[in-house]
Protein backbone atom coordinates (compact mmCIF):
# COMPACT_ATOMS: atom_id res chain seq x y z
CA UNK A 1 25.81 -24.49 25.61
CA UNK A 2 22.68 -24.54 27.04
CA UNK A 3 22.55 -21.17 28.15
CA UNK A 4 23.49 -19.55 24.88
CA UNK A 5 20.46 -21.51 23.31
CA UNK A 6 18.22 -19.97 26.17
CA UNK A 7 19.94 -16.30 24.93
CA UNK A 8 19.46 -17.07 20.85
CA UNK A 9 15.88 -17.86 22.08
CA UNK A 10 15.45 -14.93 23.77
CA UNK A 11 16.45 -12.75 21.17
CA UNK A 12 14.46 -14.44 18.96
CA UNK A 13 11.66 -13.61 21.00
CA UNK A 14 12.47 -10.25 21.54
CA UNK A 15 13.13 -9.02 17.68
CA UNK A 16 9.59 -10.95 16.93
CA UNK A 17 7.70 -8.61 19.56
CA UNK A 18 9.56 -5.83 18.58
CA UNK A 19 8.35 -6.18 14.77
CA UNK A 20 5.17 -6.89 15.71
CA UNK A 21 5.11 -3.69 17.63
CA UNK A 22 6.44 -1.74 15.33
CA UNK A 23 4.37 -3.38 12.26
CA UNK A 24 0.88 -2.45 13.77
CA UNK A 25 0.70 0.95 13.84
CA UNK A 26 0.80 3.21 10.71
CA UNK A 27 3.24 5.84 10.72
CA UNK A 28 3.36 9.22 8.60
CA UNK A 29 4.92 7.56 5.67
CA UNK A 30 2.37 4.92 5.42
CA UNK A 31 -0.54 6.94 5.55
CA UNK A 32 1.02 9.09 2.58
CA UNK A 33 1.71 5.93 0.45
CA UNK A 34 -2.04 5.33 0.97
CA UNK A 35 -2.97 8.75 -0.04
CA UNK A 36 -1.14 8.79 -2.73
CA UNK A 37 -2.28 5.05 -4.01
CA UNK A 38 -5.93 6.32 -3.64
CA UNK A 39 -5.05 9.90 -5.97
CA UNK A 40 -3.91 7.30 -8.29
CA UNK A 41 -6.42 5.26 -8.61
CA UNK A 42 -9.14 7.66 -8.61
CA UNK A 43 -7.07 9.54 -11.71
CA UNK A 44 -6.77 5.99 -13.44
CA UNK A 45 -10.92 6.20 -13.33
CA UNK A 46 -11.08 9.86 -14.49
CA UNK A 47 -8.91 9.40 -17.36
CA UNK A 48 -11.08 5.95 -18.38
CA UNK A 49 -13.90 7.78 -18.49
CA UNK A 50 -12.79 10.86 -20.28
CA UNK A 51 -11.25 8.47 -23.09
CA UNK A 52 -14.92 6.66 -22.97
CA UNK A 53 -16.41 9.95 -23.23
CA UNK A 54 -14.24 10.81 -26.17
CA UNK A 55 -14.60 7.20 -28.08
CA UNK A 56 -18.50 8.22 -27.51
CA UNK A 57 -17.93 11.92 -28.71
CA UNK A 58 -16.18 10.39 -31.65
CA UNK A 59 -18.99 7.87 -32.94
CA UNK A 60 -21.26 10.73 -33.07
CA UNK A 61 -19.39 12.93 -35.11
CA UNK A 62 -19.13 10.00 -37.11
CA UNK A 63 -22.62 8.46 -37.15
């Protein structure tokens, strides 16, 4: 009994190391999740200000 507590612990061990490992560095698909977060967000702030723009361009027309 005591030696299968010293194996569960082991593994235990093991499987943490391994995800930290594994969890630090950024691999291909990470990087293009990023890329593709920042394209969105930067989009989200050009299409802000072109409505802006347009509410402006509209009050003119209107004024």
């Amino acid at each position: 009994m005591k030696l299968f507590k010293k194996v569960i612990v082991v593994v235990c061990l093991l499987v943490f190391v391994a995800m930290a490992v594994g969890c630090s560095e950024e691999g291909p698909m990470e990087k293009a999740g990023k890329k593709i977060d920042k394209a969105a967000q930067e989009a989200g702030q050009q299409m802000d200000k072109a409505a802006e723009d347009a509410g402006n361009a509209a009050k003119k027309l209107f004024e």
